[in-house]
C-alpha atoms as a PDB file:
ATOM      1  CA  UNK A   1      99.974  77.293  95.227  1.00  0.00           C
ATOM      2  CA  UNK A   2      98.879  79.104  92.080  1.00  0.00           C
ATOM      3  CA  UNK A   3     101.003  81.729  90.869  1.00  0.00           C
ATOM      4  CA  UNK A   4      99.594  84.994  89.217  1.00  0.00           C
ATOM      5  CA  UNK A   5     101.323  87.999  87.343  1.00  0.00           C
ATOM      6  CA  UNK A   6      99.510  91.611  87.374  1.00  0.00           C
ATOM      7  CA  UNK A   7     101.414  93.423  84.452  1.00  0.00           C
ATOM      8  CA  UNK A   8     100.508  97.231  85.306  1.00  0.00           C
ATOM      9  CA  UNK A   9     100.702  99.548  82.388  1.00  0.00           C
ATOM     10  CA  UNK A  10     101.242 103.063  82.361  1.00  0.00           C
ATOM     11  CA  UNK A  11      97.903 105.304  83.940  1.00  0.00           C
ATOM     12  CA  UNK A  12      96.503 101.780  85.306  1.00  0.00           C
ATOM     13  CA  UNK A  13      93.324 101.898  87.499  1.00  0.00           C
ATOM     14  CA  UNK A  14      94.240 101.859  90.926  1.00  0.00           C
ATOM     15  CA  UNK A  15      91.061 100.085  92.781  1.00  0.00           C
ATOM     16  CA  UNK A  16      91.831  98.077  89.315  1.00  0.00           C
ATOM     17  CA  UNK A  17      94.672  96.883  91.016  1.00  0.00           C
ATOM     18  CA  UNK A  18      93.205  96.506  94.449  1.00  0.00           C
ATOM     19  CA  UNK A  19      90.043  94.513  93.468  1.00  0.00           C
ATOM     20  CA  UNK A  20      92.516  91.691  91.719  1.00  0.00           C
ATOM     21  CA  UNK A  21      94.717  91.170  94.623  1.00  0.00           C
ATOM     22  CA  UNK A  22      92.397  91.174  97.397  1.00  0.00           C
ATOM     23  CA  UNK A  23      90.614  88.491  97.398  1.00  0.00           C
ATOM     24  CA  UNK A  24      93.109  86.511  96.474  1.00  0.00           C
ATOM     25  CA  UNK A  25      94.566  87.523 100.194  1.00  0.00           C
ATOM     26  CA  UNK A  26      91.092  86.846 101.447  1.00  0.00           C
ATOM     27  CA  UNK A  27      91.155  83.236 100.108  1.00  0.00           C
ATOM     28  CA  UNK A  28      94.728  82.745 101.454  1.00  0.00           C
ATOM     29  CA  UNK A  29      93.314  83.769 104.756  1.00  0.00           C
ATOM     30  CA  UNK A  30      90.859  82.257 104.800  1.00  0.00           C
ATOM     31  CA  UNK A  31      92.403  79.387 103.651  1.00  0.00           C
ATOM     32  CA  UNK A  32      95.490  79.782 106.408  1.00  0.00           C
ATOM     33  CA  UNK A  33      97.625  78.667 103.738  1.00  0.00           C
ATOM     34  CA  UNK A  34      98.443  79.758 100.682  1.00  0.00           C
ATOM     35  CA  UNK A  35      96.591  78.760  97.763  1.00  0.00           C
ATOM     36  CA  UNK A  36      97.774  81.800  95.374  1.00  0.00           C
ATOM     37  CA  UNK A  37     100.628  83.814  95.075  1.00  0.00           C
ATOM     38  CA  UNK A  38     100.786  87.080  93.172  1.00  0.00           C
ATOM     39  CA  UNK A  39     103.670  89.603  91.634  1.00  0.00           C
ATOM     40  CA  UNK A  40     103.394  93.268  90.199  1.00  0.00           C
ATOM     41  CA  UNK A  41     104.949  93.899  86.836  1.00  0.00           C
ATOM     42  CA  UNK A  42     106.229  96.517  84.667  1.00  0.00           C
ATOM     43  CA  UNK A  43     107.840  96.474  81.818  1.00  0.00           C
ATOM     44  CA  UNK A  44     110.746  97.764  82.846  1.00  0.00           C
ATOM     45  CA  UNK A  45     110.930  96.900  86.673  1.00  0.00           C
ATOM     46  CA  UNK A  46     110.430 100.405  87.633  1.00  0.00           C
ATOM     47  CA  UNK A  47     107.697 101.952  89.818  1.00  0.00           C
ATOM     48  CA  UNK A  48     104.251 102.927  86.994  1.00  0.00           C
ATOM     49  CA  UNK A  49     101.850 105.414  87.978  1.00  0.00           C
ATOM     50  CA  UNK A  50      98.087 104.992  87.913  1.00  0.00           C
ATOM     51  CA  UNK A  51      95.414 106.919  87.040  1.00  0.00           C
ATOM     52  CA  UNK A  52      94.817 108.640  90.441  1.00  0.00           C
ATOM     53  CA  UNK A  53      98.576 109.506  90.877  1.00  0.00           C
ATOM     54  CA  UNK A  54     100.012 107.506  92.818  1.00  0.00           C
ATOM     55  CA  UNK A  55     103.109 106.332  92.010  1.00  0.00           C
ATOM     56  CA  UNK A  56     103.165 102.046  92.639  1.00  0.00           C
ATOM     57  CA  UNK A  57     106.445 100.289  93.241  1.00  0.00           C
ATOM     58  CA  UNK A  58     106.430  96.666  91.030  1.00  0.00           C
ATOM     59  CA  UNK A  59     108.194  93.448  91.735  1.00  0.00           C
ATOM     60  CA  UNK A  60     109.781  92.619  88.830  1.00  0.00           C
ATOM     61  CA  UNK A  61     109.880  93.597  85.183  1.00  0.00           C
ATOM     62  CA  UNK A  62     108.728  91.524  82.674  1.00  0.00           C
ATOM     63  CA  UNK A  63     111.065  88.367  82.939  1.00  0.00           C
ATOM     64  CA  UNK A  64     109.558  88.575  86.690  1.00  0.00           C
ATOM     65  CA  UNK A  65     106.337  86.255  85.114  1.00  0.00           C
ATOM     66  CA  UNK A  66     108.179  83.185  85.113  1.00  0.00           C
ATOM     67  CA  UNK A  67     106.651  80.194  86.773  1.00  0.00           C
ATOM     68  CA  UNK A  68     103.132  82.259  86.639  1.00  0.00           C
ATOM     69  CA  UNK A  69     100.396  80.033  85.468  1.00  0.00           C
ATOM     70  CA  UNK A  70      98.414  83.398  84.728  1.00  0.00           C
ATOM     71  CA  UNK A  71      98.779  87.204  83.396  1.00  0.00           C
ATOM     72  CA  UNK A  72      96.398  89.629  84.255  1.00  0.00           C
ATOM     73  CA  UNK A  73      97.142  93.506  82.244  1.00  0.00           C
ATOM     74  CA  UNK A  74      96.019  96.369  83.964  1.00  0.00           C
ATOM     75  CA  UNK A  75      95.711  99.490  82.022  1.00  0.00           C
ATOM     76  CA  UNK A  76      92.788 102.586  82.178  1.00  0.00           C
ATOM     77  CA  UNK A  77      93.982 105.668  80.913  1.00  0.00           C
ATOM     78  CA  UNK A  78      95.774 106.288  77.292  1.00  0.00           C
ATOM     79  CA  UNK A  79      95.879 102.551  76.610  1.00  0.00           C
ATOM     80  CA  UNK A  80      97.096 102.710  73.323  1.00  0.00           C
ATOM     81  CA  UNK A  81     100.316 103.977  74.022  1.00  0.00           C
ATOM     82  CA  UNK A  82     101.412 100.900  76.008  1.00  0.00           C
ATOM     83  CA  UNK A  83      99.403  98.333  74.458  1.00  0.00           C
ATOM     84  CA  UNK A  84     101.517  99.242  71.436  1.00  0.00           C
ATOM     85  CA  UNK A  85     104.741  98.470  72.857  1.00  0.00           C
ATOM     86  CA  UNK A  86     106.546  96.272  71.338  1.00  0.00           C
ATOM     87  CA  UNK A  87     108.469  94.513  73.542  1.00  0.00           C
ATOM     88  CA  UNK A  88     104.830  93.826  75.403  1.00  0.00           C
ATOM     89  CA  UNK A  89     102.965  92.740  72.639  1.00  0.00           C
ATOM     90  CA  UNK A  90     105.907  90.176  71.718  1.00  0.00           C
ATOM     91  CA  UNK A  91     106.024  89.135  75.539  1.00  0.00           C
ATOM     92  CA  UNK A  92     102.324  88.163  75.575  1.00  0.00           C
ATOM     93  CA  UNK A  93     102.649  86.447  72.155  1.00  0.00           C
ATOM     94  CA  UNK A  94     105.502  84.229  73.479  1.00  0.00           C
ATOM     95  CA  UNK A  95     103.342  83.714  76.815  1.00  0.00           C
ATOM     96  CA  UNK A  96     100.580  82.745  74.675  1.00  0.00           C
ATOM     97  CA  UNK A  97     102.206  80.019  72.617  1.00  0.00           C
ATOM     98  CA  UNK A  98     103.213  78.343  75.764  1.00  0.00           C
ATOM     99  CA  UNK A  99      99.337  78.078  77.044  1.00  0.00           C
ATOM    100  CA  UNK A 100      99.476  80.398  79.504  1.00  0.00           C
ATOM    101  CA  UNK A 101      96.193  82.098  80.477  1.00  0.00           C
ATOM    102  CA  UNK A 102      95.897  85.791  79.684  1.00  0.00           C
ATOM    103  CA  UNK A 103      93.623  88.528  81.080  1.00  0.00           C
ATOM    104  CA  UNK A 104      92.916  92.024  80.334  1.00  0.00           C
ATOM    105  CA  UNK A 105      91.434  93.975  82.604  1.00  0.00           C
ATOM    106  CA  UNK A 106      89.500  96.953  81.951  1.00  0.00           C
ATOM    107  CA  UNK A 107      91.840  98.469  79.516  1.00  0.00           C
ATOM    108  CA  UNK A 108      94.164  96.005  79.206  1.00  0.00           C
ATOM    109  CA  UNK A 109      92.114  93.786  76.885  1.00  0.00           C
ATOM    110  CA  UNK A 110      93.700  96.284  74.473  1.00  0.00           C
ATOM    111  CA  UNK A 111      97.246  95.154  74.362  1.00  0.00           C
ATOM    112  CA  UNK A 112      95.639  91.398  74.442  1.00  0.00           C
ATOM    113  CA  UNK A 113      93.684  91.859  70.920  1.00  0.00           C
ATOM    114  CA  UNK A 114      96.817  94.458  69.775  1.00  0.00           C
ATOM    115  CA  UNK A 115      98.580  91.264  70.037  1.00  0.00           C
ATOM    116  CA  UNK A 116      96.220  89.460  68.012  1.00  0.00           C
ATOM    117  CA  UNK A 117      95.180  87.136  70.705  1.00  0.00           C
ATOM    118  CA  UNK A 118      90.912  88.411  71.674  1.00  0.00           C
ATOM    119  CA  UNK A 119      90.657  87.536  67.769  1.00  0.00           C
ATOM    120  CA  UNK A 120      87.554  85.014  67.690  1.00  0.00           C
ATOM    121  CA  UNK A 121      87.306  85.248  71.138  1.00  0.00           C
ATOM    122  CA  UNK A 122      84.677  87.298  73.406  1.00  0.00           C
ATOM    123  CA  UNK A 123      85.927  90.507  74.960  1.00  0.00           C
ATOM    124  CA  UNK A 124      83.644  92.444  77.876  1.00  0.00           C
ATOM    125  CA  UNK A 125      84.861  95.903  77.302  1.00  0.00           C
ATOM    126  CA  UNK A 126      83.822  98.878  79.202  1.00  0.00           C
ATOM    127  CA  UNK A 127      80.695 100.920  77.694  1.00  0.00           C
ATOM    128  CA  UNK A 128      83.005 103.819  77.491  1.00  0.00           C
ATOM    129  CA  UNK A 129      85.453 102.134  75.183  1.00  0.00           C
ATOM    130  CA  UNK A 130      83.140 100.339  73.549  1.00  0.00           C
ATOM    131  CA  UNK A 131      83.128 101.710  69.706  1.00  0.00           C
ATOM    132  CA  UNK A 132      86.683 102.491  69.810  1.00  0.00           C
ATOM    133  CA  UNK A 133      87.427  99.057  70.324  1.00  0.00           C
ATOM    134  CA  UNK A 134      85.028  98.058  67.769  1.00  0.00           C
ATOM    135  CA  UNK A 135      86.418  99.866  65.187  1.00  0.00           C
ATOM    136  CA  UNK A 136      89.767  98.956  66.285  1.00  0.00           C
ATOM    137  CA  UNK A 137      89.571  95.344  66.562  1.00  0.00           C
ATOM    138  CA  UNK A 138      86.728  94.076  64.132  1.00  0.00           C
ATOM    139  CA  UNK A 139      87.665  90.217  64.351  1.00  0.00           C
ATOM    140  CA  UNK A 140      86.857  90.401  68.498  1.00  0.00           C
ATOM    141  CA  UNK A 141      83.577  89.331  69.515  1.00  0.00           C
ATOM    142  CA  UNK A 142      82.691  92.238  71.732  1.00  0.00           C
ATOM    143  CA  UNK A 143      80.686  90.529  74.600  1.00  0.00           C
ATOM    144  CA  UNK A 144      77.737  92.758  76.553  1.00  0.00           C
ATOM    145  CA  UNK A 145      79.280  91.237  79.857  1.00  0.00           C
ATOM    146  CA  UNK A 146      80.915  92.525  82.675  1.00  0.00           C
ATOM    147  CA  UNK A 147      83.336  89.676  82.403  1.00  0.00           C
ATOM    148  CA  UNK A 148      84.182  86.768  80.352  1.00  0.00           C
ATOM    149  CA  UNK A 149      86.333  83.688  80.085  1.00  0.00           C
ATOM    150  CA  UNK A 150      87.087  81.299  76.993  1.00  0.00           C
ATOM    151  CA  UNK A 151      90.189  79.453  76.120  1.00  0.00           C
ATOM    152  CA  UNK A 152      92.709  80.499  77.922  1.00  0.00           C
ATOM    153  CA  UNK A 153      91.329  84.305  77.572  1.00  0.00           C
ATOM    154  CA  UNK A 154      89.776  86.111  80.554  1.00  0.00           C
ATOM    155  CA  UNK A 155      88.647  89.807  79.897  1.00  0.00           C
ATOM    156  CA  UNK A 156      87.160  92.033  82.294  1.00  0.00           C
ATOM    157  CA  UNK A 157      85.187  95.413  81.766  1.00  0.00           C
ATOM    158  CA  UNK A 158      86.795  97.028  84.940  1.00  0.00           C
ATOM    159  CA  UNK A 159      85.917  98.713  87.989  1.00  0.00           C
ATOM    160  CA  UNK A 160      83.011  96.736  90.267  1.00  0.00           C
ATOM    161  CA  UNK A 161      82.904  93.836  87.690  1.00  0.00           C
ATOM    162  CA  UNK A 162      86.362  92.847  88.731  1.00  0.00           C
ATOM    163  CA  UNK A 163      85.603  91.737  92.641  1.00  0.00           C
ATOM    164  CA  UNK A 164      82.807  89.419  90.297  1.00  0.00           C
ATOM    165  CA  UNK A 165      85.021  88.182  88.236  1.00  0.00           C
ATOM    166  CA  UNK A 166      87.802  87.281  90.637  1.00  0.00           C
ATOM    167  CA  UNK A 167      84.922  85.376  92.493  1.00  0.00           C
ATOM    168  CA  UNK A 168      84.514  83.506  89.236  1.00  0.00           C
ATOM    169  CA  UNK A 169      88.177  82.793  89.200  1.00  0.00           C
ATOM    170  CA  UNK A 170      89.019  81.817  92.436  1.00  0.00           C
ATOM    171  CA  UNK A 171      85.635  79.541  91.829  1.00  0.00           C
ATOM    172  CA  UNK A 172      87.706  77.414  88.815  1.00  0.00           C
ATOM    173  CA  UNK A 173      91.263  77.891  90.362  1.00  0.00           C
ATOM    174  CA  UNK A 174      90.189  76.203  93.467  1.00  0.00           C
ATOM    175  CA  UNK A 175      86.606  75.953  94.848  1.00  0.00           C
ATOM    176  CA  UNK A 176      83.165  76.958  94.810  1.00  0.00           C
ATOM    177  CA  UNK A 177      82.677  76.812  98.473  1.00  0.00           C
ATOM    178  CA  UNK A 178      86.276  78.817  99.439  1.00  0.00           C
ATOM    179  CA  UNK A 179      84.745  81.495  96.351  1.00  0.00           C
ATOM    180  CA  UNK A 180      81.407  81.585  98.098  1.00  0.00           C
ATOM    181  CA  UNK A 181      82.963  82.442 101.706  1.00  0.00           C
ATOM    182  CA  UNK A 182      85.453  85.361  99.502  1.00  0.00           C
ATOM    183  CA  UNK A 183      82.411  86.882  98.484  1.00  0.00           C
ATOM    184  CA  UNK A 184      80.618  87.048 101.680  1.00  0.00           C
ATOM    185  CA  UNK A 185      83.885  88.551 103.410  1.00  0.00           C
ATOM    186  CA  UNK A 186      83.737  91.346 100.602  1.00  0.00           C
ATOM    187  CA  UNK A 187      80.622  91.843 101.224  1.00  0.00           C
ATOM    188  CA  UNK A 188      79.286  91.486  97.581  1.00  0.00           C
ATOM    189  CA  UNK A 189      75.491  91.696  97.477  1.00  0.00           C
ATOM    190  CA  UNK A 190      73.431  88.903  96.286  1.00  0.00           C
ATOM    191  CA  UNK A 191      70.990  89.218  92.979  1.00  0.00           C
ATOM    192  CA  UNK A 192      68.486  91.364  95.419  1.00  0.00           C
ATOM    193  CA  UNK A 193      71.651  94.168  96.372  1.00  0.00           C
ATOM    194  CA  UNK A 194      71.597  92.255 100.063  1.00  0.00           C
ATOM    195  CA  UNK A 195      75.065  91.414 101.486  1.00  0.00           C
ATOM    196  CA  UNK A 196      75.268  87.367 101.330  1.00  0.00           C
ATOM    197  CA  UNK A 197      74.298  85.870 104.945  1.00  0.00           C
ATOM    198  CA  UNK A 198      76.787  86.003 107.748  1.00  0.00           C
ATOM    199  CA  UNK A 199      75.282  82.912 108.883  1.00  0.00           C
ATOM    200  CA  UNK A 200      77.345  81.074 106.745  1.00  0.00           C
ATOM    201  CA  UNK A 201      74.619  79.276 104.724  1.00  0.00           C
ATOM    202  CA  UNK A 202      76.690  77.226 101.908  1.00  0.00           C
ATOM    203  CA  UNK A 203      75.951  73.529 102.232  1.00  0.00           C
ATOM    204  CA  UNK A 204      72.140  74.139 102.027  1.00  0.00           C
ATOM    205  CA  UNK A 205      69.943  74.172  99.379  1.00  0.00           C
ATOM    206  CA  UNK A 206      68.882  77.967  99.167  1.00  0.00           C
ATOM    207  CA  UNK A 207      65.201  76.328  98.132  1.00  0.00           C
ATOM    208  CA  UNK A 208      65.194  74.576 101.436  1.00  0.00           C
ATOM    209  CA  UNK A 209      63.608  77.272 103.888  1.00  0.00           C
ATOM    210  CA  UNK A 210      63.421  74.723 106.834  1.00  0.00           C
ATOM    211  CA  UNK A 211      67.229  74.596 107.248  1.00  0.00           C
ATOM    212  CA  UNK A 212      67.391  78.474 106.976  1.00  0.00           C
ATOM    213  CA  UNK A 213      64.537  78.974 109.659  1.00  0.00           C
ATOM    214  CA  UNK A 214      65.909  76.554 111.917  1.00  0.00           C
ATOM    215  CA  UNK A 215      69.438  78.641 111.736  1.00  0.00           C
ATOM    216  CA  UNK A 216      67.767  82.090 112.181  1.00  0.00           C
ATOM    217  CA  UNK A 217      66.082  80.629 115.448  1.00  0.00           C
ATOM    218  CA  UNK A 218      69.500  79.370 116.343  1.00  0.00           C
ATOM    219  CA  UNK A 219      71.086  82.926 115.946  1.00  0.00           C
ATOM    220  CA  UNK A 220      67.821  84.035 118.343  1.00  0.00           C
ATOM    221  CA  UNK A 221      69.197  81.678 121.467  1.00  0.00           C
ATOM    222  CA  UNK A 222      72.690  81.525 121.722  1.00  0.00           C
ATOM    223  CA  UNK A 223      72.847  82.533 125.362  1.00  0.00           C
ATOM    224  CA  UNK A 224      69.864  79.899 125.918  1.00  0.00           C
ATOM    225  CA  UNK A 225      69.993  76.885 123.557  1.00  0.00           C
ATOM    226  CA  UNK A 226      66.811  75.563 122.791  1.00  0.00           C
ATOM    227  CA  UNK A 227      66.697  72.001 123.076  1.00  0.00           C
ATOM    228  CA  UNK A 228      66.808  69.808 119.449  1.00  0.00           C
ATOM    229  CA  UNK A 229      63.306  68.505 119.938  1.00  0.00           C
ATOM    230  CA  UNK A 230      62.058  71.997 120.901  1.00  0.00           C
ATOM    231  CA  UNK A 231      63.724  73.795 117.927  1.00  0.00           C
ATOM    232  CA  UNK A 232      61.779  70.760 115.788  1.00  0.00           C
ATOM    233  CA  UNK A 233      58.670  71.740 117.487  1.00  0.00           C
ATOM    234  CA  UNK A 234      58.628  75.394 116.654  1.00  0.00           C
ATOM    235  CA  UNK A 235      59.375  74.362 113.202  1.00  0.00           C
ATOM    236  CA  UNK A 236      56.399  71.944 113.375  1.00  0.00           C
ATOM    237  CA  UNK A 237      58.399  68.792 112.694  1.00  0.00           C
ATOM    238  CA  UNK A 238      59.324  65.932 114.492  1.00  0.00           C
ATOM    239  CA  UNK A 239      62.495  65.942 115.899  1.00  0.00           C
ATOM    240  CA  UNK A 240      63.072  62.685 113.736  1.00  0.00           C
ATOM    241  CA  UNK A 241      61.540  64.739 110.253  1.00  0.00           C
ATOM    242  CA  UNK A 242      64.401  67.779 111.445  1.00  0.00           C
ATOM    243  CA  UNK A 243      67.756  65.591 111.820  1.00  0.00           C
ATOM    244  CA  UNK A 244      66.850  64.290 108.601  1.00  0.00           C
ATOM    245  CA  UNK A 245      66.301  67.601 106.426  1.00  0.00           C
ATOM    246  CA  UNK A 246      69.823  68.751 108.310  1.00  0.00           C
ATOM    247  CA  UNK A 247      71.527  65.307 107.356  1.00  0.00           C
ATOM    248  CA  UNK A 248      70.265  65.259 103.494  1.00  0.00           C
ATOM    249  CA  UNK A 249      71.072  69.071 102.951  1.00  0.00           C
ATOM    250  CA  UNK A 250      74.188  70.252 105.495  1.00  0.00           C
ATOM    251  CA  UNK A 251      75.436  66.333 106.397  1.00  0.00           C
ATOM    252  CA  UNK A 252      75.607  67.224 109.541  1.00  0.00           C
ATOM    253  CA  UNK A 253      72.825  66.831 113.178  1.00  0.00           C
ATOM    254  CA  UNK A 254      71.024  69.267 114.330  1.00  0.00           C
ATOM    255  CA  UNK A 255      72.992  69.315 117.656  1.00  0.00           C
ATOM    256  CA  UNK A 256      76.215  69.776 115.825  1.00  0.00           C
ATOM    257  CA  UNK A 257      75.284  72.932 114.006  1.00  0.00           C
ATOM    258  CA  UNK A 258      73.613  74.330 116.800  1.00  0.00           C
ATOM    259  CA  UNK A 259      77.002  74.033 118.317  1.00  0.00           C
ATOM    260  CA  UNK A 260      78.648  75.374 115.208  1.00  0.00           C
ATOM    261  CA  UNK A 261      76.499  78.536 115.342  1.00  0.00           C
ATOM    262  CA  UNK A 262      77.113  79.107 119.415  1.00  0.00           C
ATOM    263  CA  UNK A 263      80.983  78.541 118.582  1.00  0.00           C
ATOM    264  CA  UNK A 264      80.890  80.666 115.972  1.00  0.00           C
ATOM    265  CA  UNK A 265      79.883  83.657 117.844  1.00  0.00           C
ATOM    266  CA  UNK A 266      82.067  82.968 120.440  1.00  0.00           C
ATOM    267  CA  UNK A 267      84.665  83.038 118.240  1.00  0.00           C
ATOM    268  CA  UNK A 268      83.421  86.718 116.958  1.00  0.00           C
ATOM    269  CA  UNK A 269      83.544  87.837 120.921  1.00  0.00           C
ATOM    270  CA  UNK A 270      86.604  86.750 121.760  1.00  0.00           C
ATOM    271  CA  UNK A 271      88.347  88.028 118.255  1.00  0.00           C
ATOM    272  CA  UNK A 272      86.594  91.205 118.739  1.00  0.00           C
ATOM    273  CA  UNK A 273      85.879  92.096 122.192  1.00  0.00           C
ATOM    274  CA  UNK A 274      87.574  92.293 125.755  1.00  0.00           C
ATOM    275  CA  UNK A 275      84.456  90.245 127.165  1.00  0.00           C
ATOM    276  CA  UNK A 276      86.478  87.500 129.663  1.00  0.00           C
ATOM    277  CA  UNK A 277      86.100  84.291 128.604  1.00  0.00           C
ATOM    278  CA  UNK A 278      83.835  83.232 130.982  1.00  0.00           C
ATOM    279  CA  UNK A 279      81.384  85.718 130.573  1.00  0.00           C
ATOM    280  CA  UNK A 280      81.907  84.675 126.516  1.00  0.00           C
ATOM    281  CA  UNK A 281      80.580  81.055 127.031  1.00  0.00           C
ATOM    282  CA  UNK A 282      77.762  81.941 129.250  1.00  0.00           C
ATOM    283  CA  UNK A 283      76.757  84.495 126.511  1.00  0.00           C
ATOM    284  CA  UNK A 284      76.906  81.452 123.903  1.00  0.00           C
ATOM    285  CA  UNK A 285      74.658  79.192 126.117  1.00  0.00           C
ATOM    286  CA  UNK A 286      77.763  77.023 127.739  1.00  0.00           C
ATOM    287  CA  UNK A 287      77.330  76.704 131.544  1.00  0.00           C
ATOM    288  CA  UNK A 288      80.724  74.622 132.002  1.00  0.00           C
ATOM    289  CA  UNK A 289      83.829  76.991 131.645  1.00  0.00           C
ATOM    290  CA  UNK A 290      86.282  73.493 131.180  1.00  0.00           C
ATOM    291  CA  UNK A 291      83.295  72.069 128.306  1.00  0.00           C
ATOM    292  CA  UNK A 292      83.384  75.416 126.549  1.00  0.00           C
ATOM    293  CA  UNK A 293      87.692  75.464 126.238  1.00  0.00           C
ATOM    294  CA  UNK A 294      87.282  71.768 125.151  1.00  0.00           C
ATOM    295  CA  UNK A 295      84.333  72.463 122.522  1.00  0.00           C
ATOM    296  CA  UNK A 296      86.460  75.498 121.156  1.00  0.00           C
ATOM    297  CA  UNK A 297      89.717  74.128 120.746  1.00  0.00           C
ATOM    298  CA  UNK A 298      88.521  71.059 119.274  1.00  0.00           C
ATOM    299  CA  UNK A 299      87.323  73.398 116.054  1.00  0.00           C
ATOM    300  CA  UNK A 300      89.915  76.032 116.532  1.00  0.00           C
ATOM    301  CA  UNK A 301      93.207  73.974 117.571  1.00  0.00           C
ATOM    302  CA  UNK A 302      93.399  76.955 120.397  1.00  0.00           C
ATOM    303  CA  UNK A 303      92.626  77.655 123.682  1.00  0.00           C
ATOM    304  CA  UNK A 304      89.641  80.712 123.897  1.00  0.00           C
ATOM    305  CA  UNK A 305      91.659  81.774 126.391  1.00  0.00           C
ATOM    306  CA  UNK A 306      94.468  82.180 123.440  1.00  0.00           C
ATOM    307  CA  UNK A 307      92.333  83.847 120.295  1.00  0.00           C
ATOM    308  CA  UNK A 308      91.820  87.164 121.318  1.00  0.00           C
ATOM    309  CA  UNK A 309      93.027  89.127 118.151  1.00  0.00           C
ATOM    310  CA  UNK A 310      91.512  89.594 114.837  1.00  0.00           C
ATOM    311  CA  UNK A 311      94.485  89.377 112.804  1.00  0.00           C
ATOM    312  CA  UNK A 312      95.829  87.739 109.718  1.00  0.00           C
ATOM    313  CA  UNK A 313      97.468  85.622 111.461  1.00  0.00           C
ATOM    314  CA  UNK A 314      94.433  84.188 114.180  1.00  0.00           C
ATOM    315  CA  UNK A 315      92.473  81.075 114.031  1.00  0.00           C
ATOM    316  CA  UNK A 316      89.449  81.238 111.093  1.00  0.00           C
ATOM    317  CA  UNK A 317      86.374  79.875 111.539  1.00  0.00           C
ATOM    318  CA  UNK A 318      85.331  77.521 108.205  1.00  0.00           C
ATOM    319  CA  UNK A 319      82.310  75.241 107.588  1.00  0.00           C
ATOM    320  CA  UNK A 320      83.744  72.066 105.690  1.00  0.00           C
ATOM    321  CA  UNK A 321      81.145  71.258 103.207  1.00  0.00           C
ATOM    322  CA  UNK A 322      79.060  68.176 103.471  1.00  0.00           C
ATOM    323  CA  UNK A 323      79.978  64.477 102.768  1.00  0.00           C
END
C-alpha cells in the first residue's frame, strides 16, 4: 500500500482537493484492496479553509507525513502567504533530502520553488499565474503543460488537469491497465471529447477493428447469443481466422469473452436493478438458472442471488489483462 500526504494550505482549491483523492478511492475499489492510502495536512493540525468557504477538518499536522512515500501541496488563493512559511518551506526541504517525491498542485508549486526545489526542473503552472511565477522564480523551467513529472518533482496546473494527472500517477505507482479502468469510471473523455468505452476494451489493440466489431455485436445479443461460428461469419472470417485475432490481441477465445460480456451485464442488473434473478439470466442469454449461478460465482466468488447492491463494498467486475 502506497502512502500519500495532501498538505492543504490556507484558501486551497476545493475540487483541488477532491480530484486528488478520488481516484485514488476508485483504484482501491476497484482494486478491493488497498493499493493507496492518503492523509490531509495542515500545518498546524487544525481545520484550513478553501477557496469556496468551506471550512475542511485535516488529519494531522505536519509531523502527520511520516511513512508517506509522497507530498502533494494544495494551495489556490493568496499563495504567497503560506508558501512563505517558514516552518513549511524547511519541512519540504528536509522531505526533499530524504528522496521523497514532492508535488504542487495548482498553486502549490509555489511553496515547492519558494523552497528552492522546481529550480532546473519543469513546472506546469496555471495561465493565470503564469508571469508572476516567471518573474518570481527565473531558474524554473516553466513548462506549457497541464502537468509534469521529473525527478522526484510532480507539478500540476490545477483544476481539470488534475483527474489527468492522477491517471498518470496511479499509471507509474501501480499499473497501466488499473489507470485505464480509473479513467473510464471518471468518465474522462478520450482525445475526440467521447467518454472511454464501457465495454471495457483494454487488452486490444485500438488499431484492431475486428476485435472491437466482434464486441459491439456481442453487446447487440446478450439475451440471444449468437453462436462463435456465426459471430465469425458476420464478421466474414472463419471461425478458425476469429479465435485467432481474439487469442493474439485479448489472450483469451471467443466463447470466453462472449461470456465475459453476458456476465458483465448481468452483473450491472443485478447491482442495479430489482429484476429477479431468473429473469436476469434469461435477459443475458442463459437458459439454465443452476449454469448461470455457477458461471457467475466462478468470476464473482458470489452467488447472483447474493450481489444485489452497488456499494463500495460489492463484488467488481475486472478484465485481467492478457498472458
Amino acid at each position: 500500500m502506497y502512502r500519500l500526504g495532501l498538505l492543504l494550505l490556507p484558501e486551497f482549491s476545493n475540487l483541488g482537493l477532491a480530484a486528488a483523492v478520488e481516484p485514488l478511492f476508485v483504484a482501491n475499489w476497484l482494486a478491493q484492496r488497498p493499493l493507496f492510502e492518503w492523509c490531509s495536512l495542515s500545518t498546524d493540525g487544525k481545520p484550513v479553509r478553501a477557496s469556496n468557504g468551506a471550512v475542511v477538518a485535516v488529519d494531522a499536522d505536519l509531523a502527520g507525513a511520516q511513512d508517506c512515500g509522497s507530498i502533494f501541496v494544495l494551495a489556490s488563493f493568496d499563495p504567497l502567504r503560506a508558501a512563505r512559511s517558514k516552518p513549511v518551506i524547511r519541512w519540504l526541504q528536509r522531505l526533499a533530502r530524504t528522496g521523497l517525491e514532492l508535488g504542487g498542485i495548482e498553486n502549490g508549486s509555489l511553496a515547492l520553488a519558494q523552497a528552492g526545489l522546481l529550480d532546473q526542473h519543469p513546472a506546469a503552472v496555471h495561465w493565470d499565474n503564469l508571469a508572476g511565477f516567471q518573474e518570481m522564480f527565473p531558474k524554473v523551467r516553466v513548462s506549457a503543460e497541464a502537468f509534469s513529472f521529473t525527478r522526484n518533482r510532480m507539478t500540476c496546473a490545477g483544476a481539470a488537469a488534475i483527474l489527468d494527472m492522477m491517471i498518470a500517477w496511479i499509471s507509474r505507482r501501480v499499473d497501466k491497465q488499473i489507470a485505464e479502468e480509473v479513467a473510464r469510471h471518471l468518465l474522462l473523455r478520450d482525445s475526440g471529447g467521447r467518454q472511454r468505452a464501457s465495454g471495457r476494451t483494454h487488452g486490444a489493440s485500438d488499431a484492431d477493428e475486428t476485435i472491437k466489431q466482434a464486441r459491439a455485436i456481442m453487446q447487440a445479443h446478450i439475451d440471444d447469443p449468437l453462436s462463435c461460428a456465426a459471430l465469425a461469419s458476420r464478421l466474414n472470417l472463419s471461425l478458425r481466422q476469429l479465435e485467432r485475432r481474439f487469442k493474439q490481441s485479448l489472450g483469451t477465445s471467443v466463447h470466453k469473452e462472449y461470456m465475459l460480456v453476458r456476465v458483465e451485464r448481468a452483473h450491472q442488473y443485478l447491482q442495479q436493478t430489482g429484476l429477479p434473478v431468473t429473469e436476469v439470466a434469461a435477459l443475458t442469454g442463459f437458459s439454465s438458472v443452476e449454469y448461470f449461478s455457477k458461471v457467475y460465482r466462478g468470476i464473482f466468488a458470489t452467488l447472483p442471488s447474493i450481489d444485489r447492491r452497488q456499494s463500495t463494498d460489492a463484488p467488481v467486475f475486472r478484465r485481467r489483462p492478457a498472458g
